[in-house]
PDB file of N, CA and C in Angstrom:
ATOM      1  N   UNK A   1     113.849  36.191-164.359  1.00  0.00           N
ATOM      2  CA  UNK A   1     114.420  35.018-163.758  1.00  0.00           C
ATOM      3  C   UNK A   1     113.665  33.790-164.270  1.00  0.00           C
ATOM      4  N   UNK A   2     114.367  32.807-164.682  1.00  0.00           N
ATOM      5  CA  UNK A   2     113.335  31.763-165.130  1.00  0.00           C
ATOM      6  C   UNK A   2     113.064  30.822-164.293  1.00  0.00           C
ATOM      7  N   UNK A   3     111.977  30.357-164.437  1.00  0.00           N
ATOM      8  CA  UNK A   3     110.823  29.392-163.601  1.00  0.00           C
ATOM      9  C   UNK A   3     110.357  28.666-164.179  1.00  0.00           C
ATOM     10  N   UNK A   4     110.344  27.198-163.693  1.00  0.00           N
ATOM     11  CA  UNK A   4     109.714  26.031-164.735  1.00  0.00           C
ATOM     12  C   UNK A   4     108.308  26.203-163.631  1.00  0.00           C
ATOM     13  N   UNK A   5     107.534  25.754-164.668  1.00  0.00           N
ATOM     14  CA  UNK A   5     106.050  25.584-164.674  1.00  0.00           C
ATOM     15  C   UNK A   5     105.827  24.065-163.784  1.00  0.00           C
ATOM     16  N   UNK A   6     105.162  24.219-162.894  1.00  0.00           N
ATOM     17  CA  UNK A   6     104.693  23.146-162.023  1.00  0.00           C
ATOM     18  C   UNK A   6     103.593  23.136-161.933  1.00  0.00           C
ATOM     19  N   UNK A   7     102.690  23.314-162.383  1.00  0.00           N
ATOM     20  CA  UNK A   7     100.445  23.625-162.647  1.00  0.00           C
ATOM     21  C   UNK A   7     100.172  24.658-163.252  1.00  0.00           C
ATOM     22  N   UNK A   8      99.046  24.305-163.564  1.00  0.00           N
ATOM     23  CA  UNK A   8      98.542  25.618-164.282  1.00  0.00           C
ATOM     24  C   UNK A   8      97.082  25.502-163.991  1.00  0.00           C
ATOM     25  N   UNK A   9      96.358  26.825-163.989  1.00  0.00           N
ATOM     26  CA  UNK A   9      95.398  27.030-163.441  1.00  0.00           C
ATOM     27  C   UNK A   9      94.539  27.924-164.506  1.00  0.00           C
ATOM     28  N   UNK A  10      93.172  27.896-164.704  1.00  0.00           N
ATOM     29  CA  UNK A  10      92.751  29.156-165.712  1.00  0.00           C
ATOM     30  C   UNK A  10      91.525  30.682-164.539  1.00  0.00           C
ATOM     31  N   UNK A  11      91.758  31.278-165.113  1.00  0.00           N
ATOM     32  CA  UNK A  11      92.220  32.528-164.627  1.00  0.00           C
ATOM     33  C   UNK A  11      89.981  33.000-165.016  1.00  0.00           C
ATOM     34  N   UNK A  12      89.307  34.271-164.522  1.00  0.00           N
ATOM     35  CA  UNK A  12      88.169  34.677-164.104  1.00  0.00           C
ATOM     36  C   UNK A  12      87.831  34.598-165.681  1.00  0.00           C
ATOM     37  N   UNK A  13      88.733  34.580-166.893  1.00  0.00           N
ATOM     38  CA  UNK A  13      88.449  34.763-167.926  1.00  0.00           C
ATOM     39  C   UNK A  13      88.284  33.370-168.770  1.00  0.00           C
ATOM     40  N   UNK A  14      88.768  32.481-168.325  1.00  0.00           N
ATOM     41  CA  UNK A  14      89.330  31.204-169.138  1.00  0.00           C
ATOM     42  C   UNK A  14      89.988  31.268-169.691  1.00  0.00           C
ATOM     43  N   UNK A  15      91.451  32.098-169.321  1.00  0.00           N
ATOM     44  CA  UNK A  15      92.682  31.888-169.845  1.00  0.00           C
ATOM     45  C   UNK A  15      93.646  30.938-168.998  1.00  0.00           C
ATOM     46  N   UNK A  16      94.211  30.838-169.394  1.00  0.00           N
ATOM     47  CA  UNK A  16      95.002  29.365-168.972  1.00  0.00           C
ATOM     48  C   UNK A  16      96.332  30.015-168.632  1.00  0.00           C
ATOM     49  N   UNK A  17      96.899  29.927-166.704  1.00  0.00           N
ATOM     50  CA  UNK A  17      97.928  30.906-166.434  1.00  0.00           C
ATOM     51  C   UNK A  17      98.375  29.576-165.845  1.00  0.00           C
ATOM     52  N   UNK A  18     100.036  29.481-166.242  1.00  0.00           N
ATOM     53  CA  UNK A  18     101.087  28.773-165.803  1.00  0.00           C
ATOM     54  C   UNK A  18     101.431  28.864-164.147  1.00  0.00           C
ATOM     55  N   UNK A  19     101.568  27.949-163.341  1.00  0.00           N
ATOM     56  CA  UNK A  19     102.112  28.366-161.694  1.00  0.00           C
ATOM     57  C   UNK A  19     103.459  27.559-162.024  1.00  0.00           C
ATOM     58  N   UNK A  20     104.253  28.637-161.810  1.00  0.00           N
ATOM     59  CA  UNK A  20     105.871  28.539-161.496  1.00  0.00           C
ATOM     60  C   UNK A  20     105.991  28.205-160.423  1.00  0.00           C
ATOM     61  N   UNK A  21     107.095  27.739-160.430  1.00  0.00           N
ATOM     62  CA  UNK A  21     108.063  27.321-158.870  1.00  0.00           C
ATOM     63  C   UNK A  21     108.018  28.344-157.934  1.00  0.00           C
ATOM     64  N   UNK A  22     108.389  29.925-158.391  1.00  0.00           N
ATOM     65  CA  UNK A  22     108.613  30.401-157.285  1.00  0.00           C
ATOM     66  C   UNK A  22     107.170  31.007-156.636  1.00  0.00           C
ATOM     67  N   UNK A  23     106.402  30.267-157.305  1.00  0.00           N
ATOM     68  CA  UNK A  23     104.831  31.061-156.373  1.00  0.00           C
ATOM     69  C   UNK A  23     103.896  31.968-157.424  1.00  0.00           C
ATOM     70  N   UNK A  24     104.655  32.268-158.251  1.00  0.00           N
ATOM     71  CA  UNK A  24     103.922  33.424-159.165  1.00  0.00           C
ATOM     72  C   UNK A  24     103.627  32.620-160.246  1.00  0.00           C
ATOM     73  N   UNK A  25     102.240  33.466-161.118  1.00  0.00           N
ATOM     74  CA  UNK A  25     101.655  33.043-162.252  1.00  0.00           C
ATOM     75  C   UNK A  25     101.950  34.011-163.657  1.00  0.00           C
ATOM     76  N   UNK A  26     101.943  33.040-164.589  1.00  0.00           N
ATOM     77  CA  UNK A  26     101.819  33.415-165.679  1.00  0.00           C
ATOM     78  C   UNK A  26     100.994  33.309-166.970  1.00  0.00           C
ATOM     79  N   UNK A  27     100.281  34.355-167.717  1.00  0.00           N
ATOM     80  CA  UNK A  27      99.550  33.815-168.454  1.00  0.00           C
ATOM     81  C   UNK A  27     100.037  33.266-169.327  1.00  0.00           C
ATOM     82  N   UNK A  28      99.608  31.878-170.038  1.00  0.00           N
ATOM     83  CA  UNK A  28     100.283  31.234-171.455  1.00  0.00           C
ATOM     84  C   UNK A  28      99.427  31.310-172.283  1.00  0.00           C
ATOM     85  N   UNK A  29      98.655  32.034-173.101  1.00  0.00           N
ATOM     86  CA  UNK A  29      97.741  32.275-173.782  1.00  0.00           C
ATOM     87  C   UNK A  29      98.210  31.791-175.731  1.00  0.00           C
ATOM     88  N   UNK A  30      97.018  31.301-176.384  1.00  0.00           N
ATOM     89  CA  UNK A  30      97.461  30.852-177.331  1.00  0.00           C
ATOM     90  C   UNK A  30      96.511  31.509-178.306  1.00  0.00           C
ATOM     91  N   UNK A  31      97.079  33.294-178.574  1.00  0.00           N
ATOM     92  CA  UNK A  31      96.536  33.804-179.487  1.00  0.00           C
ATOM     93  C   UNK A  31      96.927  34.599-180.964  1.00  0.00           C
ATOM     94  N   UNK A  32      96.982  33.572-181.768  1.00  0.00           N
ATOM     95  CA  UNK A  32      97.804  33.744-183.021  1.00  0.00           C
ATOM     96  C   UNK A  32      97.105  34.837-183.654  1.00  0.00           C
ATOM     97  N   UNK A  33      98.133  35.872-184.391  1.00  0.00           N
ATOM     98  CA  UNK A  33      99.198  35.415-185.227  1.00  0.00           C
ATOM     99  C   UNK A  33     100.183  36.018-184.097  1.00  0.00           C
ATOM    100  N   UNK A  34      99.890  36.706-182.745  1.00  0.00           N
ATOM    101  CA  UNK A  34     100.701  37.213-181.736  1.00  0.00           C
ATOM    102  C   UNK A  34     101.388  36.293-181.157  1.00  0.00           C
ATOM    103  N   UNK A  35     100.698  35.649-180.502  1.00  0.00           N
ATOM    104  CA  UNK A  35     101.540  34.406-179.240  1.00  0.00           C
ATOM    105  C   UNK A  35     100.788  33.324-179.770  1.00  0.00           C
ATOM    106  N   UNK A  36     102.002  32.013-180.118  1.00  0.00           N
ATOM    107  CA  UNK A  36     101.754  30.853-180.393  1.00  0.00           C
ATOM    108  C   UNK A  36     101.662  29.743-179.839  1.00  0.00           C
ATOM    109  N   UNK A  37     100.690  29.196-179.232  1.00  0.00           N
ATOM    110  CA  UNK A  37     101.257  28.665-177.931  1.00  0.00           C
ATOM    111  C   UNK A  37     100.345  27.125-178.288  1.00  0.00           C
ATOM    112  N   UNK A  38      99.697  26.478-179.239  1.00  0.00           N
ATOM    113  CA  UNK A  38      98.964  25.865-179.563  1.00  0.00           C
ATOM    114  C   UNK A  38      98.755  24.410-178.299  1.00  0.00           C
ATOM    115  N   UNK A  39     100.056  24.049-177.284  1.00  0.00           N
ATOM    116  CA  UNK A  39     100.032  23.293-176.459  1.00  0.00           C
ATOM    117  C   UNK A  39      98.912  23.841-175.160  1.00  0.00           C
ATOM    118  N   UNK A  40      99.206  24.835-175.692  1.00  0.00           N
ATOM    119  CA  UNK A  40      97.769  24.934-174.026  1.00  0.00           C
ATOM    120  C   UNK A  40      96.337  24.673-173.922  1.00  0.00           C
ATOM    121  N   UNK A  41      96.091  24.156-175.314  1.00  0.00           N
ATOM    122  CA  UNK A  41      94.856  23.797-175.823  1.00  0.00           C
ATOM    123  C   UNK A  41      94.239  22.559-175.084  1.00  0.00           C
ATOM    124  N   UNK A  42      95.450  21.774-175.140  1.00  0.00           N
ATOM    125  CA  UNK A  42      95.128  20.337-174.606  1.00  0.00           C
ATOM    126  C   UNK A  42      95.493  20.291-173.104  1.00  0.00           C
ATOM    127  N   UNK A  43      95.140  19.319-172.429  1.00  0.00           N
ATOM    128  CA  UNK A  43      95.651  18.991-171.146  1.00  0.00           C
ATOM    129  C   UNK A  43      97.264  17.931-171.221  1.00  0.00           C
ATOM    130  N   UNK A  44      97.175  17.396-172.579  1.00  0.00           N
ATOM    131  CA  UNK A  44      99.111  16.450-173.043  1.00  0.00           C
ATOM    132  C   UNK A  44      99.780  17.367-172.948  1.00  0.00           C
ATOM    133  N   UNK A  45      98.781  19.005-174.207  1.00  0.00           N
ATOM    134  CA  UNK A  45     100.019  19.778-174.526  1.00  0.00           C
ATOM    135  C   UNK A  45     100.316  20.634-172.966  1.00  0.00           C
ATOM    136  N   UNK A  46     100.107  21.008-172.048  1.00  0.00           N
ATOM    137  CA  UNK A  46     100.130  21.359-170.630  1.00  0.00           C
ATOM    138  C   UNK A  46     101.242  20.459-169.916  1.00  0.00           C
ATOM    139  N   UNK A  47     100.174  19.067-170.002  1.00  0.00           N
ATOM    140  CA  UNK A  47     101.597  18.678-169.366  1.00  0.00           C
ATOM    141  C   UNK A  47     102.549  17.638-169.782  1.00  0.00           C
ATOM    142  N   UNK A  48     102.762  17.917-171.260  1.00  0.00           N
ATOM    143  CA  UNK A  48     104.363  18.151-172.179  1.00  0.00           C
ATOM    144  C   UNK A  48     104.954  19.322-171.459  1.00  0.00           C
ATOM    145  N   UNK A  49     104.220  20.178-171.153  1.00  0.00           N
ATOM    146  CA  UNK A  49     105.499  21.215-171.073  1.00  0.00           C
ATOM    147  C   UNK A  49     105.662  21.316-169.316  1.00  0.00           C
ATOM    148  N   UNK A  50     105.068  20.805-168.456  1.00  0.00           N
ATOM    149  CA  UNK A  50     105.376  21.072-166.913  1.00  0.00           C
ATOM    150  C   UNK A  50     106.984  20.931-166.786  1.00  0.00           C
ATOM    151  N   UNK A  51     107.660  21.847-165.950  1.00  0.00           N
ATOM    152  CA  UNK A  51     109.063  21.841-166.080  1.00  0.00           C
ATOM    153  C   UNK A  51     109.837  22.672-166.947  1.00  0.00           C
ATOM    154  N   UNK A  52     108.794  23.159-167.980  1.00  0.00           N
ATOM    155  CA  UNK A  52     109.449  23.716-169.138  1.00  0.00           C
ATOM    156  C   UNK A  52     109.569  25.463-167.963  1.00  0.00           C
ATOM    157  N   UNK A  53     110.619  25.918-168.337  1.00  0.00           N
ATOM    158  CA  UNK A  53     111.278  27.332-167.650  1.00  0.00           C
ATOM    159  C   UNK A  53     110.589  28.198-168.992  1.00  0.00           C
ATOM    160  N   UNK A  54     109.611  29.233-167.555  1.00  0.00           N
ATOM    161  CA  UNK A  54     109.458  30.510-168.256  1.00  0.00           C
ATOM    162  C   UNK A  54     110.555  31.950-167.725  1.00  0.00           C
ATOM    163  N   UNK A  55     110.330  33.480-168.150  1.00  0.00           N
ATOM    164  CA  UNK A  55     110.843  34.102-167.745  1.00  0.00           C
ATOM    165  C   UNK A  55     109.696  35.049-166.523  1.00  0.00           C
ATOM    166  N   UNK A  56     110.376  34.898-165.511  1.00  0.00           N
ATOM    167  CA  UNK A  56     109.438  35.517-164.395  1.00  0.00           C
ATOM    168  C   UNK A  56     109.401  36.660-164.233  1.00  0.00           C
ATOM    169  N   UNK A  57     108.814  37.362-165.076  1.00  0.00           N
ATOM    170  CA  UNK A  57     108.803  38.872-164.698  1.00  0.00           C
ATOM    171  C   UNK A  57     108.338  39.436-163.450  1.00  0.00           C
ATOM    172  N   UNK A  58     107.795  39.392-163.113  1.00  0.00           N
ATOM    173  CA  UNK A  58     107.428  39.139-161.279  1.00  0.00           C
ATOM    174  C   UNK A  58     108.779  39.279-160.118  1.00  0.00           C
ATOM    175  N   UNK A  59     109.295  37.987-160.369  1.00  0.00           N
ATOM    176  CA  UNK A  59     110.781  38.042-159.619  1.00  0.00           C
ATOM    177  C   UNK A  59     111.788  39.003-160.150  1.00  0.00           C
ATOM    178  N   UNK A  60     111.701  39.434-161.405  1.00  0.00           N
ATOM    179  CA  UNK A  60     112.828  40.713-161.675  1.00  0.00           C
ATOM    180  C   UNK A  60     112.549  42.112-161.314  1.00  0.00           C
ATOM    181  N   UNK A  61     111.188  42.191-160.373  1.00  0.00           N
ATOM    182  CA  UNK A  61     110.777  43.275-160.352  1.00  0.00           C
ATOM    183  C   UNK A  61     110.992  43.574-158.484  1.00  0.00           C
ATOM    184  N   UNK A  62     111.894  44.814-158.404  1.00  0.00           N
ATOM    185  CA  UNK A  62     112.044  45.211-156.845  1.00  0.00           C
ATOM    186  C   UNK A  62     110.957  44.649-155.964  1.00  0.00           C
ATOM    187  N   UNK A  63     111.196  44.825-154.967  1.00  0.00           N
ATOM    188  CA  UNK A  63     110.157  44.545-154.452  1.00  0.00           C
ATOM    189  C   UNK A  63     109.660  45.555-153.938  1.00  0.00           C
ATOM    190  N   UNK A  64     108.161  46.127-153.140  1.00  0.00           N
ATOM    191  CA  UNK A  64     107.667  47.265-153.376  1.00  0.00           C
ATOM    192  C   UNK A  64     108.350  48.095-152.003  1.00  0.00           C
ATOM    193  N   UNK A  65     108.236  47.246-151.317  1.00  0.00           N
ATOM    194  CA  UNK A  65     109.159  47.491-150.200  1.00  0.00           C
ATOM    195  C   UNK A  65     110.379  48.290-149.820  1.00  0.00           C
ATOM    196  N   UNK A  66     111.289  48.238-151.425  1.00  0.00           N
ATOM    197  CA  UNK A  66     112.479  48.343-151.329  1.00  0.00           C
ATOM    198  C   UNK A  66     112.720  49.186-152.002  1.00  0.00           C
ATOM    199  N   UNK A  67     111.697  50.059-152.687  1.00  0.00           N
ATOM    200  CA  UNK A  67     111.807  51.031-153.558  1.00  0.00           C
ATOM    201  C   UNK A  67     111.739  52.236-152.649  1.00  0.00           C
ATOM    202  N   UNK A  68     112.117  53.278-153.330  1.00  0.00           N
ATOM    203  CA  UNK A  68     112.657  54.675-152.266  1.00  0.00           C
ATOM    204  C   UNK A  68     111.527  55.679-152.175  1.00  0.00           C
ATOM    205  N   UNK A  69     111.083  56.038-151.379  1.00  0.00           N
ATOM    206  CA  UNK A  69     109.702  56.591-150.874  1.00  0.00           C
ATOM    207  C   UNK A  69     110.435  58.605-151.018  1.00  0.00           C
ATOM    208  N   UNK A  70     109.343  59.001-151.108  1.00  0.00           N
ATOM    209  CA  UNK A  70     110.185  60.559-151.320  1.00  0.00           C
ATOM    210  C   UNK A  70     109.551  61.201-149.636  1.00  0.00           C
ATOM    211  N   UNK A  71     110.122  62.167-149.429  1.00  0.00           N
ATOM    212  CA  UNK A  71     109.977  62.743-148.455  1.00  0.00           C
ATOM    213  C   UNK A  71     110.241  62.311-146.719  1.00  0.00           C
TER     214      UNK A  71
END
């Protein structure tokens, strides 16, 4: 589900994790030649992108609640 980015916060490691709208975080990590993300370097390039919609993997996932228990 996508979620624009409203703060971002860095994480026990000093990685730099996006806070979405709906409550949940994401890491935006900028580690080439894998993930390119060269805006998270700066505090402009951060917030150039506030608003920018990620995909929330978090929200596509059942909730734990609702999953079917055996027995």
């Amino acid at each position: 589900m996508q979620q624009p980015i409203i703060g971002y916060h860095q994480d026990e490691h000093g990685d730099w994790v996006a806070d979405l709208a709906c409550g949940h975080g994401q890491h935006v990590r900028h580690q080439p030649p894998f993930i390119n993300r060269p805006w998270v370097l700066t505090v402009a390039g951060r917030e150039q992108h506030l608003g920018t919609d990620l995909n929330c993997k978090k929200c596509e996932e059942p909730a734990a609640e609702s999953l079917p228990t055996s027995g």
